[in-house]
N, C-alpha and C. Protein backbone atom coordinates (compact mmCIF):
# COMPACT_ATOMS: atom_id res chain seq x y z
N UNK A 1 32.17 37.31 -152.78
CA UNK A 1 30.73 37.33 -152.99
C UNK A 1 30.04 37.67 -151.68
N UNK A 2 29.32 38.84 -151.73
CA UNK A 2 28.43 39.37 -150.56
C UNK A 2 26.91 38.85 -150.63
N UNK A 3 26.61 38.20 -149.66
CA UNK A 3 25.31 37.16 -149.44
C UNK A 3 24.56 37.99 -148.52
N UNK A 4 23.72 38.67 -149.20
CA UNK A 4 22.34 39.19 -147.70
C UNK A 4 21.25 38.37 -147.59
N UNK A 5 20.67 38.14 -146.37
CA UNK A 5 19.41 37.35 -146.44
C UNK A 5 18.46 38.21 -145.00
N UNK A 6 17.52 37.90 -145.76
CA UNK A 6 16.38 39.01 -144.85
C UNK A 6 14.86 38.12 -144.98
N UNK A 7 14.27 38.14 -143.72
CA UNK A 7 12.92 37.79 -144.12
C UNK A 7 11.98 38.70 -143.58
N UNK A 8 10.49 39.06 -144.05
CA UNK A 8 9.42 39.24 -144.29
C UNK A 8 8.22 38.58 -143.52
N UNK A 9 8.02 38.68 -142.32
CA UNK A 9 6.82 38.05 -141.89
C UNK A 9 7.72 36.90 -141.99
N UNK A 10 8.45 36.40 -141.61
CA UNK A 10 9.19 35.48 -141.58
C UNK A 10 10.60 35.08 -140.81
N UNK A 11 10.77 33.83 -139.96
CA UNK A 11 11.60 34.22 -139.15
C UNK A 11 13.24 33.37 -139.97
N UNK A 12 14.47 33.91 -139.88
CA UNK A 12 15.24 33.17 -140.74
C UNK A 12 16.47 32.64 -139.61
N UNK A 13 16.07 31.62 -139.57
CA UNK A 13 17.24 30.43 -138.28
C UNK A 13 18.25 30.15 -138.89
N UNK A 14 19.04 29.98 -137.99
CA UNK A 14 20.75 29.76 -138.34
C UNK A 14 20.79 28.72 -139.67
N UNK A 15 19.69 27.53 -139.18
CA UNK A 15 19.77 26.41 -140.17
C UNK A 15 18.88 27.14 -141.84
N UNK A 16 18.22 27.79 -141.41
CA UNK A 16 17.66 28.06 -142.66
C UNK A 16 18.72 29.25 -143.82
N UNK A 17 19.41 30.41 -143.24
CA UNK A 17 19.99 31.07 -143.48
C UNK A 17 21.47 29.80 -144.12
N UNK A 18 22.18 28.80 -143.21
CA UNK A 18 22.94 27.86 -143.97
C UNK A 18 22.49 27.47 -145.31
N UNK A 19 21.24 27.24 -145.03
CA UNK A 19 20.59 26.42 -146.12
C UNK A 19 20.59 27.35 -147.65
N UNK A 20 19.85 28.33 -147.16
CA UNK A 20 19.93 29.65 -148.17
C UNK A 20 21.73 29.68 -148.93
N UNK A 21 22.57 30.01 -148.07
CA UNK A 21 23.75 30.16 -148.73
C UNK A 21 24.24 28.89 -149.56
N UNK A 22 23.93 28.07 -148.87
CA UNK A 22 24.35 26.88 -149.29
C UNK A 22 23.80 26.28 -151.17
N UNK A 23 22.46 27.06 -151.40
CA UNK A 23 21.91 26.91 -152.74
C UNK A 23 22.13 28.00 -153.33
N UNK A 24 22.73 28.85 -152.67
CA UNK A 24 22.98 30.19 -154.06
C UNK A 24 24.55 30.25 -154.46
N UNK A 25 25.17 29.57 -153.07
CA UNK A 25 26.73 29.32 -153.58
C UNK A 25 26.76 27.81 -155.36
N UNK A 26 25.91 26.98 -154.65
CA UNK A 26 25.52 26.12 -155.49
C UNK A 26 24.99 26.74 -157.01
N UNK A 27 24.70 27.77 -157.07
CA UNK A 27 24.04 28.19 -158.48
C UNK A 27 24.97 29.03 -158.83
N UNK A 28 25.52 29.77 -158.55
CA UNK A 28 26.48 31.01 -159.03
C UNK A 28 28.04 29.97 -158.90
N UNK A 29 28.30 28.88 -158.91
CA UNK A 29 28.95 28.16 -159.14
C UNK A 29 29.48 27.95 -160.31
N UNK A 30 28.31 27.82 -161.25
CA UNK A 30 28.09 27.87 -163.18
C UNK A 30 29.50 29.24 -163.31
N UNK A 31 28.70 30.43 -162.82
CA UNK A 31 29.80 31.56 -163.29
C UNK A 31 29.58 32.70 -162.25
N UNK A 32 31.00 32.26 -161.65
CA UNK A 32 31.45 33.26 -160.12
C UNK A 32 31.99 34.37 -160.74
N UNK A 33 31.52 35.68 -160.62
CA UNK A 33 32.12 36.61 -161.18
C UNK A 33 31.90 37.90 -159.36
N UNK A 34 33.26 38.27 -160.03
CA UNK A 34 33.61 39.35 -158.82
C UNK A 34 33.82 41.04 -159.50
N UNK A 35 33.54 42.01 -158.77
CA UNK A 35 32.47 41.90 -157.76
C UNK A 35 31.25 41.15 -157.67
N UNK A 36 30.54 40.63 -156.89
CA UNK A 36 28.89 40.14 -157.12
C UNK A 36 28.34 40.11 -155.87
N UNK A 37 27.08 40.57 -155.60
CA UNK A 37 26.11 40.69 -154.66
C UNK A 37 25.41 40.30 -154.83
N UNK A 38 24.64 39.70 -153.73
CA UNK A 38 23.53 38.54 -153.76
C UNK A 38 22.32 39.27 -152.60
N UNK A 39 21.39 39.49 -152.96
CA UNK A 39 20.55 39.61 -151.72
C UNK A 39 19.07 38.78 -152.10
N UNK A 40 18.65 37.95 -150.60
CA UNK A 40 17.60 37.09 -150.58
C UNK A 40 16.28 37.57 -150.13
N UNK A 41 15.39 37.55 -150.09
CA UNK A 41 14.83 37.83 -149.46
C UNK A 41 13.61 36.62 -149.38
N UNK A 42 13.33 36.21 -148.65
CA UNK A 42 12.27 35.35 -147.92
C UNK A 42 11.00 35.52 -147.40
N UNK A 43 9.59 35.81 -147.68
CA UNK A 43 8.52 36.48 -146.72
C UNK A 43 7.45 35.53 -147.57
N UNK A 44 6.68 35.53 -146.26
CA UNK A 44 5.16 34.81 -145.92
C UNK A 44 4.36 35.72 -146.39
N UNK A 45 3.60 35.18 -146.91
CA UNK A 45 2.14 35.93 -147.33
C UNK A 45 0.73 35.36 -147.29
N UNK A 46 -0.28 35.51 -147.06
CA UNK A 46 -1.44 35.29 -146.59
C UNK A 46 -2.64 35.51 -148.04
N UNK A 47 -3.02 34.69 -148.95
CA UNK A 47 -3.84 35.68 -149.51
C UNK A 47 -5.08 34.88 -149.88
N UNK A 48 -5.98 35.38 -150.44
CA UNK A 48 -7.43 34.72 -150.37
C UNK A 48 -7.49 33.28 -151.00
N UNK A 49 -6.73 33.19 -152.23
CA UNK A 49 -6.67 31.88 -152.62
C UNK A 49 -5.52 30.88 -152.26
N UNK A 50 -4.67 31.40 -151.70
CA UNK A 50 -3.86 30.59 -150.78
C UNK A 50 -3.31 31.35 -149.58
N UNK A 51 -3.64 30.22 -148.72
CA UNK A 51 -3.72 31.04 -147.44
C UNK A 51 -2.53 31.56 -146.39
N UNK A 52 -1.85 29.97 -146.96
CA UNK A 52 0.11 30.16 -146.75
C UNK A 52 0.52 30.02 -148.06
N UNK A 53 1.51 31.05 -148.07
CA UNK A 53 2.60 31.07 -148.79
C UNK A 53 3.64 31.76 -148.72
N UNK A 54 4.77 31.13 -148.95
CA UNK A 54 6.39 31.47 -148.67
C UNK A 54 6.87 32.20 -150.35
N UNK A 55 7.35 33.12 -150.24
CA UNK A 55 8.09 33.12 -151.49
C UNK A 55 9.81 33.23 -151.24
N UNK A 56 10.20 33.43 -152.02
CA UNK A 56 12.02 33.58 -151.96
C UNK A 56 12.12 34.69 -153.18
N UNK A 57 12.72 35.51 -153.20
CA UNK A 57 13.07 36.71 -153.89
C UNK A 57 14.50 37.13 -154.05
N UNK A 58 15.34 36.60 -155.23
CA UNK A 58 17.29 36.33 -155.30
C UNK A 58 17.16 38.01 -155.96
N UNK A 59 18.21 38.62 -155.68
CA UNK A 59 18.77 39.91 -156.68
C UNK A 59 20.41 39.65 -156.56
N UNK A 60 20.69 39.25 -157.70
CA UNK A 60 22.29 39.33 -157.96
C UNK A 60 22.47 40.68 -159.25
N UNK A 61 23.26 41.44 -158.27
CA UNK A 61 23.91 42.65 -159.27
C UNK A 61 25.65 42.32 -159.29
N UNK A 62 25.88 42.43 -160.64
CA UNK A 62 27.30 42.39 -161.29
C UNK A 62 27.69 42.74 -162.53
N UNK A 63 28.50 43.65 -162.15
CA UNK A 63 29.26 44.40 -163.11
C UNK A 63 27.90 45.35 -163.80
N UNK A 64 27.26 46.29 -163.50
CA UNK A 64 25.93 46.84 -164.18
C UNK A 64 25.11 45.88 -164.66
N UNK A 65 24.83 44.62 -164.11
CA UNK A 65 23.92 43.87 -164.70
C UNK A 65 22.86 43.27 -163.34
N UNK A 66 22.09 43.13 -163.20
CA UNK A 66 20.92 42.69 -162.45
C UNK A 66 20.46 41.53 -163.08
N UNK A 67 20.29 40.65 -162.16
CA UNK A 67 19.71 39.33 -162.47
C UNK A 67 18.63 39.29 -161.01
N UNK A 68 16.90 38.96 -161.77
CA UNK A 68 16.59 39.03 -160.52
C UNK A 68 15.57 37.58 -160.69
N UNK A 69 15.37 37.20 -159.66
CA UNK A 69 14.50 35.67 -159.81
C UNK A 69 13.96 35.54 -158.58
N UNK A 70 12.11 34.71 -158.60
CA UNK A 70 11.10 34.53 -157.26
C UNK A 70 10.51 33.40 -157.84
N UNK A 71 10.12 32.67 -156.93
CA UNK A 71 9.69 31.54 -156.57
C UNK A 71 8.55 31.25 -155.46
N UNK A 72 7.65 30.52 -155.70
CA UNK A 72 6.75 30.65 -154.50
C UNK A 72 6.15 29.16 -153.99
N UNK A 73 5.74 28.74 -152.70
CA UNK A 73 5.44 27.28 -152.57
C UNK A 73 5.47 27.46 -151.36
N UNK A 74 4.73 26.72 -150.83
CA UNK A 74 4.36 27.00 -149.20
C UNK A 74 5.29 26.49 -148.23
N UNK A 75 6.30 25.45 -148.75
CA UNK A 75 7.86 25.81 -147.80
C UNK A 75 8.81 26.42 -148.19
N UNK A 76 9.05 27.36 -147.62
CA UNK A 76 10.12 28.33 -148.05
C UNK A 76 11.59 27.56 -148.69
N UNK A 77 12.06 25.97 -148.53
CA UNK A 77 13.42 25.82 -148.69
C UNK A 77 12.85 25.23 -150.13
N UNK A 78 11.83 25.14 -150.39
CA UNK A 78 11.26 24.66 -152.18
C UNK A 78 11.44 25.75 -152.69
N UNK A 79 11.00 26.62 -152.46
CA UNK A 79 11.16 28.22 -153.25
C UNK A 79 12.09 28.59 -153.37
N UNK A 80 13.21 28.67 -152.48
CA UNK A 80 14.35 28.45 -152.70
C UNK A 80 15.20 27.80 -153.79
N UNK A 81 14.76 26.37 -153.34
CA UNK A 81 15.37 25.89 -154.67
C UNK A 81 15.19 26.39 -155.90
N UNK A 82 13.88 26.44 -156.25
CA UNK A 82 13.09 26.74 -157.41
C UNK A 82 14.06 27.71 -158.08
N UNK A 83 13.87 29.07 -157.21
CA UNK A 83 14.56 30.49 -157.31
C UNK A 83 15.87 30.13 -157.75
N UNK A 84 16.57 29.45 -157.00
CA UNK A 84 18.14 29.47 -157.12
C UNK A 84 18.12 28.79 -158.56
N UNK A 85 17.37 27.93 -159.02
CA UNK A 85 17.98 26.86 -160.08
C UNK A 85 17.06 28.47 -161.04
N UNK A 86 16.29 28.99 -160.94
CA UNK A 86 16.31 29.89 -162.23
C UNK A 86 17.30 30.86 -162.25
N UNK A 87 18.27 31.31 -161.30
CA UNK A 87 19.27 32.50 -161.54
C UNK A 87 20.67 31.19 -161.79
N UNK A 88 20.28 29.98 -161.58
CA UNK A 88 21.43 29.46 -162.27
C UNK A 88 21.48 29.11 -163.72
N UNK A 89 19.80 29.11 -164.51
CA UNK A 89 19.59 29.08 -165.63
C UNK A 89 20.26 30.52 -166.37
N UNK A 90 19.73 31.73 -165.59
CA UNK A 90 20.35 33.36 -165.80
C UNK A 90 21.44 33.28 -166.10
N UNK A 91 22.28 32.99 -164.97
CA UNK A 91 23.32 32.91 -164.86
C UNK A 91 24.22 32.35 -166.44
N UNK A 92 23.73 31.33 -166.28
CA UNK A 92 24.25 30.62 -167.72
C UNK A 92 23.83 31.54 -169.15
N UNK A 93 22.60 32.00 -168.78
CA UNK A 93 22.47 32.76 -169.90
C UNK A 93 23.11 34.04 -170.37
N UNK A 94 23.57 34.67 -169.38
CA UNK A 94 24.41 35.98 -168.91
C UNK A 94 26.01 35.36 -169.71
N UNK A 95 26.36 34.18 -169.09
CA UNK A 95 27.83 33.65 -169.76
C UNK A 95 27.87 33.42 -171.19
N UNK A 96 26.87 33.58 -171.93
CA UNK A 96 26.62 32.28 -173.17
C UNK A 96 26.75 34.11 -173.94
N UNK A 97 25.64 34.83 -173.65
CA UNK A 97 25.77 35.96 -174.50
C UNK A 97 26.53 36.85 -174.02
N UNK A 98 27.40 37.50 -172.57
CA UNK A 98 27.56 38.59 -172.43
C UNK A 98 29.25 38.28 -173.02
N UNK A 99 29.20 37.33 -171.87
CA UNK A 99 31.51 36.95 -171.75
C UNK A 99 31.68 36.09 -173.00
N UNK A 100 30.99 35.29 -173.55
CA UNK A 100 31.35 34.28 -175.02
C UNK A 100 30.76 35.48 -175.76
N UNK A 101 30.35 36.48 -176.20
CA UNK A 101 30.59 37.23 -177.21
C UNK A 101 28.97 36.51 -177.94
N UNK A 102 28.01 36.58 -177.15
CA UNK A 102 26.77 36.20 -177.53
C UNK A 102 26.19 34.76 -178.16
N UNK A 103 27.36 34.23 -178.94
CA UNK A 103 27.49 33.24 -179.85
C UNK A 103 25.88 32.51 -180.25
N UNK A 104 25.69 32.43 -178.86
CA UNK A 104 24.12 31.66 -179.00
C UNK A 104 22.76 32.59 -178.75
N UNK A 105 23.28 33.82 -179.12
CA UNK A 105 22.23 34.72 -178.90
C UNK A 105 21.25 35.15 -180.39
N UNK A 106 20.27 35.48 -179.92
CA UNK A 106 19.61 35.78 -181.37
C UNK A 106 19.96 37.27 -182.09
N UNK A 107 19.88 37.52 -183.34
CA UNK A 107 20.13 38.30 -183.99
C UNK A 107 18.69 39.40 -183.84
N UNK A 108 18.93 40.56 -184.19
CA UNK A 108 18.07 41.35 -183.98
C UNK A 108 16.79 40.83 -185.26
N UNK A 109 17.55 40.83 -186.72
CA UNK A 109 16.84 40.40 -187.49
C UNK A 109 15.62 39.11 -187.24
N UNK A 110 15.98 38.59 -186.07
CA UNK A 110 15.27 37.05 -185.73
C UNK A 110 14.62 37.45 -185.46
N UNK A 111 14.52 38.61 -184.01
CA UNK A 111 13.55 38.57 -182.66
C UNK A 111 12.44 39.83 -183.05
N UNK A 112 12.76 40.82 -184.30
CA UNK A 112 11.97 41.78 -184.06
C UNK A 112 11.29 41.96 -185.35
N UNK A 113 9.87 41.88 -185.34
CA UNK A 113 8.91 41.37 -186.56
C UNK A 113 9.04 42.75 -187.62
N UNK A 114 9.05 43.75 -186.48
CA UNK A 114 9.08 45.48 -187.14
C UNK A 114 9.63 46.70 -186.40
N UNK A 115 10.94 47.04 -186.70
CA UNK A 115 11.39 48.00 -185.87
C UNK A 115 10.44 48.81 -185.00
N UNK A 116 9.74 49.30 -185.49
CA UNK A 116 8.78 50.26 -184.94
C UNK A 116 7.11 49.77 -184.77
N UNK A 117 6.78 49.72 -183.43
CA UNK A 117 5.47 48.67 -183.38
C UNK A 117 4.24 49.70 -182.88
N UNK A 118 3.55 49.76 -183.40
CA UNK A 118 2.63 50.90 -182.65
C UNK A 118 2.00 50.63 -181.37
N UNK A 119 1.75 51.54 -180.44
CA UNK A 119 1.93 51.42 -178.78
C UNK A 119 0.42 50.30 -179.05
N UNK A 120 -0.51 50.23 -179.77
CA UNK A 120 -1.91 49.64 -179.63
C UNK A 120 -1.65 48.52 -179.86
N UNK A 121 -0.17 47.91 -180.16
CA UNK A 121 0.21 46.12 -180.45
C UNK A 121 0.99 46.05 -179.00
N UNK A 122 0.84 47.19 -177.93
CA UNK A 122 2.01 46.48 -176.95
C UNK A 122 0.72 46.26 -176.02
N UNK A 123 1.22 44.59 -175.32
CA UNK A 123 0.64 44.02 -174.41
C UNK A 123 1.29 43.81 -173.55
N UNK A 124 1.44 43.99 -172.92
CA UNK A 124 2.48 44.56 -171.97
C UNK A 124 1.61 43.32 -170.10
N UNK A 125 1.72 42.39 -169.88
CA UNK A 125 1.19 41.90 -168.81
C UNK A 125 1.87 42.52 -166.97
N UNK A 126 1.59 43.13 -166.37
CA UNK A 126 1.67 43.75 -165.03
C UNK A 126 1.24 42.81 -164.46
N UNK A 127 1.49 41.65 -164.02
CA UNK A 127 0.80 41.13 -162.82
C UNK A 127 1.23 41.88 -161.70
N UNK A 128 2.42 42.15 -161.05
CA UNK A 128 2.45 42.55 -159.95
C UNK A 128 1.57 43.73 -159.82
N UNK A 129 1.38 44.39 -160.60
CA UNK A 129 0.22 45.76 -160.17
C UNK A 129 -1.03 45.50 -159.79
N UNK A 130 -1.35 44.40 -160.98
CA UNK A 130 -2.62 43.90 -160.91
C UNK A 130 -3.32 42.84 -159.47
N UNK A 131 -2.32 42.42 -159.18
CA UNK A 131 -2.31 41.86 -157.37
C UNK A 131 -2.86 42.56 -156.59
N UNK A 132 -1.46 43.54 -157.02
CA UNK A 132 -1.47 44.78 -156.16
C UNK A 132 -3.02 45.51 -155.91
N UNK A 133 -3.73 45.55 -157.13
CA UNK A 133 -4.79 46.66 -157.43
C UNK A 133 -5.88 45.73 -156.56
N UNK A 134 -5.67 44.44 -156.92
CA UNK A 134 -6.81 43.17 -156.10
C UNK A 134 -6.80 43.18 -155.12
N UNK A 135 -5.52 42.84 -154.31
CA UNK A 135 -5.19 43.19 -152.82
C UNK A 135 -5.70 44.45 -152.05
N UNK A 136 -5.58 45.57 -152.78
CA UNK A 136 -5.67 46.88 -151.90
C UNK A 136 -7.55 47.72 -152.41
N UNK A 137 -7.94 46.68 -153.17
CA UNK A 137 -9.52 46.39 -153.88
C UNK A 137 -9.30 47.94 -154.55
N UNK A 138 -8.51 48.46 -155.65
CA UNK A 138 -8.56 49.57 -155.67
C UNK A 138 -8.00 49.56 -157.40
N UNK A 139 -9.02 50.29 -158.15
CA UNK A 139 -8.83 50.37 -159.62
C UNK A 139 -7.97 51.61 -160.26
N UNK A 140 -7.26 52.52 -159.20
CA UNK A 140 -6.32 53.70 -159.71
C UNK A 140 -5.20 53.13 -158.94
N UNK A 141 -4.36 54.20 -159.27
CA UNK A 141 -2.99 53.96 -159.26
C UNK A 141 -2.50 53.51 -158.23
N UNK A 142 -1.71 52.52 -158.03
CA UNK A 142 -1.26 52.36 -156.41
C UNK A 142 0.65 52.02 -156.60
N UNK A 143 1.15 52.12 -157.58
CA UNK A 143 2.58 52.55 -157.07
C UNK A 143 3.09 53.69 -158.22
N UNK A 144 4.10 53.86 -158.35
CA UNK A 144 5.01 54.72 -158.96
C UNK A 144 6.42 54.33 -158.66
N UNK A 145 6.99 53.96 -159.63
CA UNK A 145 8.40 53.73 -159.82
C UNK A 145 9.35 54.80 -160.77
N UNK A 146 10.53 55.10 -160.06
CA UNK A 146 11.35 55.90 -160.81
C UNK A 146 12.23 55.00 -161.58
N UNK A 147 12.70 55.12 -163.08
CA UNK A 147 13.57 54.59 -163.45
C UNK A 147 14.90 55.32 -164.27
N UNK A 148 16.15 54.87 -163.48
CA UNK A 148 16.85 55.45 -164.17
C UNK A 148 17.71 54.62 -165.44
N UNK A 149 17.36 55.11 -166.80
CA UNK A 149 17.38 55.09 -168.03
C UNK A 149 19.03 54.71 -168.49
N UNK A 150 19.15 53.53 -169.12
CA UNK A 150 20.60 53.07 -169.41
C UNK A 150 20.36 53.29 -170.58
N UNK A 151 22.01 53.69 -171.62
CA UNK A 151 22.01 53.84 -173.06
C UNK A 151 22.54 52.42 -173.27
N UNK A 152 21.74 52.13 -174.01
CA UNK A 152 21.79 50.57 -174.76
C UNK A 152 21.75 50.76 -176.43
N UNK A 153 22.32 49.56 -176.95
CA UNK A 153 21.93 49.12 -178.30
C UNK A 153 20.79 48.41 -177.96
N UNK A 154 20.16 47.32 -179.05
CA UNK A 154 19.17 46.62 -178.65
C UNK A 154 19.68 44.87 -178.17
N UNK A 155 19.91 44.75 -178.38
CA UNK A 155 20.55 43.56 -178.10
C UNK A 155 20.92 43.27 -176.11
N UNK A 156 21.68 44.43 -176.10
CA UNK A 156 21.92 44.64 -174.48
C UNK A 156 20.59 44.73 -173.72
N UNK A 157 20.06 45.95 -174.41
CA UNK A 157 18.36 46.02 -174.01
C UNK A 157 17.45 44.11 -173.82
N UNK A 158 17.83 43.82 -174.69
CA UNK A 158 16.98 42.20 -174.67
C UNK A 158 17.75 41.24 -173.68
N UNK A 159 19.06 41.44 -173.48
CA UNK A 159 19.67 40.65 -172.32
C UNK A 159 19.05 41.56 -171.50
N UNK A 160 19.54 42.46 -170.69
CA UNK A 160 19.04 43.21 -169.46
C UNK A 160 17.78 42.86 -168.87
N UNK A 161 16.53 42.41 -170.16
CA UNK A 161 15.24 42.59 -169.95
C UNK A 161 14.94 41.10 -169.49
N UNK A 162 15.96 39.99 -170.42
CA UNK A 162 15.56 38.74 -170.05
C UNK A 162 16.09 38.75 -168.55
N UNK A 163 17.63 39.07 -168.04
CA UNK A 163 17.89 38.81 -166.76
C UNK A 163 17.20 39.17 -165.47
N UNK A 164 15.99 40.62 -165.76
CA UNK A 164 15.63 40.86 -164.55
C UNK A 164 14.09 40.08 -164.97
N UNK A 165 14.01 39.79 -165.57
CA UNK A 165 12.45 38.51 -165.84
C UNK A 165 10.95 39.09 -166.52
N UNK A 166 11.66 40.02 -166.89
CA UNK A 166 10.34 41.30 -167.31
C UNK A 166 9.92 41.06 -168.26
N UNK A 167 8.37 41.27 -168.88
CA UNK A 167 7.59 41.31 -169.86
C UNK A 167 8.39 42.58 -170.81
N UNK A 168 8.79 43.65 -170.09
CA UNK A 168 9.07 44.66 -171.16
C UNK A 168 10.52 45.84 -170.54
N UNK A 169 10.98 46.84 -171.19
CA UNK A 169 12.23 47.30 -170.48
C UNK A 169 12.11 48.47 -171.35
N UNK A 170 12.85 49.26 -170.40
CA UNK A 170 12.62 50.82 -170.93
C UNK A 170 14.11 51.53 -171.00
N UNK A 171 14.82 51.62 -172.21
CA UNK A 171 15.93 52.33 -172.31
C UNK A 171 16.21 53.23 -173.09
N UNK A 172 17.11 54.18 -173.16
CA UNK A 172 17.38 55.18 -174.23
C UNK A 172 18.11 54.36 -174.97
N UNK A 173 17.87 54.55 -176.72
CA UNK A 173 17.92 53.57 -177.43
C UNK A 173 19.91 54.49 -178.11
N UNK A 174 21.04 53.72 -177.85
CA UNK A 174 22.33 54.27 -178.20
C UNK A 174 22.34 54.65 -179.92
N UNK A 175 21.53 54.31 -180.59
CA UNK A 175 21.78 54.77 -182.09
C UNK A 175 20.79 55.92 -182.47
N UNK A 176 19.78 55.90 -181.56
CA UNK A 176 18.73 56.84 -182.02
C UNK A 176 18.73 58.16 -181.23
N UNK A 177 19.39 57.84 -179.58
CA UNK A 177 19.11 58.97 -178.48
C UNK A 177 17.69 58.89 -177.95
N UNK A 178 16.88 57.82 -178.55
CA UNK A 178 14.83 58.07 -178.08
C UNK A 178 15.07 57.14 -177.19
N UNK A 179 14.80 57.54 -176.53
CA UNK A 179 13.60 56.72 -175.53
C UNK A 179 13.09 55.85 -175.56
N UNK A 180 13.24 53.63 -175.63
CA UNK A 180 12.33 53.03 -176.39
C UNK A 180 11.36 51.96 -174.89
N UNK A 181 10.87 51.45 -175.53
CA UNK A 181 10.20 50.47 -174.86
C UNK A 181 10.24 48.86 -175.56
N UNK A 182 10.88 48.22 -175.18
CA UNK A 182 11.21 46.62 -175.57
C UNK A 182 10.47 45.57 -174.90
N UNK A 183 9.35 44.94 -175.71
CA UNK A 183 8.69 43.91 -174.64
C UNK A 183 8.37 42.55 -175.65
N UNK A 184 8.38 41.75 -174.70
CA UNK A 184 8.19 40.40 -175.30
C UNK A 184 6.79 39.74 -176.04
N UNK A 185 6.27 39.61 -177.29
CA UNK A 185 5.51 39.49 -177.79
C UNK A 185 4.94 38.08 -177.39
N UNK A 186 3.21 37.85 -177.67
CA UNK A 186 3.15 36.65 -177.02
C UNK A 186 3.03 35.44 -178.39
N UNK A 187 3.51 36.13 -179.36
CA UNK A 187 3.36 34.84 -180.48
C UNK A 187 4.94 34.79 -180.72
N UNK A 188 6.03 35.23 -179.77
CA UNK A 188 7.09 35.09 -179.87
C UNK A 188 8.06 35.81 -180.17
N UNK A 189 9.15 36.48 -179.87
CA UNK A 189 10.45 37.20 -180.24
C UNK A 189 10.05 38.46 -179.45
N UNK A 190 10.32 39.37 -179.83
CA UNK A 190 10.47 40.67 -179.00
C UNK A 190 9.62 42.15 -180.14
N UNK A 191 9.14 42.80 -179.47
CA UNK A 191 8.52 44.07 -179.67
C UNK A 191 9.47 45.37 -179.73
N UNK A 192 9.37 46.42 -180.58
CA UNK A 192 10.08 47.63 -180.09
C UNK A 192 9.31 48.82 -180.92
N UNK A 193 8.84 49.62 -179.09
CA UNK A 193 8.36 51.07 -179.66
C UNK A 193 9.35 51.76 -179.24
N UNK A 194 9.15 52.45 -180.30
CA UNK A 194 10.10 53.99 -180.89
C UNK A 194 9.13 54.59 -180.82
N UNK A 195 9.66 56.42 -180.23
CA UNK A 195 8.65 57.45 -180.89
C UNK A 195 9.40 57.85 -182.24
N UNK A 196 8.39 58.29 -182.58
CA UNK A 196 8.09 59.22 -184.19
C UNK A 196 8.81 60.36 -183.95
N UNK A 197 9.88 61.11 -184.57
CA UNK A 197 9.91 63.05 -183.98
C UNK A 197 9.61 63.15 -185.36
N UNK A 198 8.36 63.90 -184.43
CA UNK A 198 7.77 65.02 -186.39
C UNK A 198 8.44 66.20 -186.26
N UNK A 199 8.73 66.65 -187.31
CA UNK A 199 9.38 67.76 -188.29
C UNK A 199 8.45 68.67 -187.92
N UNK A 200 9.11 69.79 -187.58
CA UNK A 200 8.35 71.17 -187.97
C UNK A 200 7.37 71.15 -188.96
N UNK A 201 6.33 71.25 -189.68
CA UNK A 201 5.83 71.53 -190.57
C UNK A 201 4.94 70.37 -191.14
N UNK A 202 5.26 68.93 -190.28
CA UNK A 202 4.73 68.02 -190.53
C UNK A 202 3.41 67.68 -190.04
């Protein structure tokens, strides 16, 4: 297991960096899987309604899977904790559906109200943009992300989406070849837009 730790406006001491390893060895304990990479990241931030704050930022990638988890609290070894005990919740969740053969996972029939949801029912919440847009006082665009597109069933799609912590996930859908968008509804279970291909003549 490869452990990076990096801080941000932030300085990381021998004792704090122990400390760090010391709670992520503690969480990936549940289920040590090899290869696995761990990177931390740690940084201070300053912002109008709180003036200190520490966050902690875990990315464990294994085997094509990403698990990512943040935490925030104005001492960095709380955030820490925080962080670590949710990628050890992941973690467990990753074992229960990926390696036990899902057993305790939901059925598609459970989680999705209507195959096909029209884009004007997706609510889709961005906070990080929306920070973003507050912070930099600015109402157009301020990032752009490239994503490169995994072929999934849906099921994989809904793990993938729960492990990196996202409101919604964007994959090429393996039975259809489209393009979908999967996001978490707020009266419960999961969303999925499909496009339409119209027919010549339609």
């Amino acid at each position: 297991m490869d452990i990076s730790i990096s801080g941000r406006r932030i300085s990381i001491s021998d004792e704090l960096r122990t400390y760090i390893n010391d709670r992520i060895e503690q969480a990936v304990k549940v289920f040590k899987i090899d290869p696995m990479t761990i990177e931390v990241v740690a940084r201070h931030e300053q912002t109008a309604a709180q003036k200190d704050r520490t966050t902690a930022e875990i990315t464990l990638r294994t085997k094509g899977h990403v698990i990512r988890t943040e935490s925030s609290d104005e001492d960095i070894k709380a955030a820490v904790d925080i962080a670590s005990a949710k990628l050890e919740r992941q973690l467990r969740k990753y074992k229960t559906r990926v390696v036990e053969k899902r057993k305790a996972g939901p059925k598609i029939s459970d989680v999705l109200a209507d195959p096909v949801i029209a884009a004007a029912d997706l609510q889709v919440r961005e906070d990080a943009l929306l920070a973003a847009q507050k912070e930099n006082e600015s109402d157009g665009l301020v990032r752009v992300k490239e994503l490169s597109l995994d072929i999934l069933d849906i099921d994989e799609a809904m793990l993938r989406m729960d492990l990196v912590g996202h409101d919604f996930f964007v994959f090429v859908n393996s039975l259809t070849g489209l393009t979908c968008v999967l996001y978490r509804r707020h009266d419960g279970g999961y969303g999925l837009i499909s496009p339409r291909v119209e027919k010549a003549g339609e």
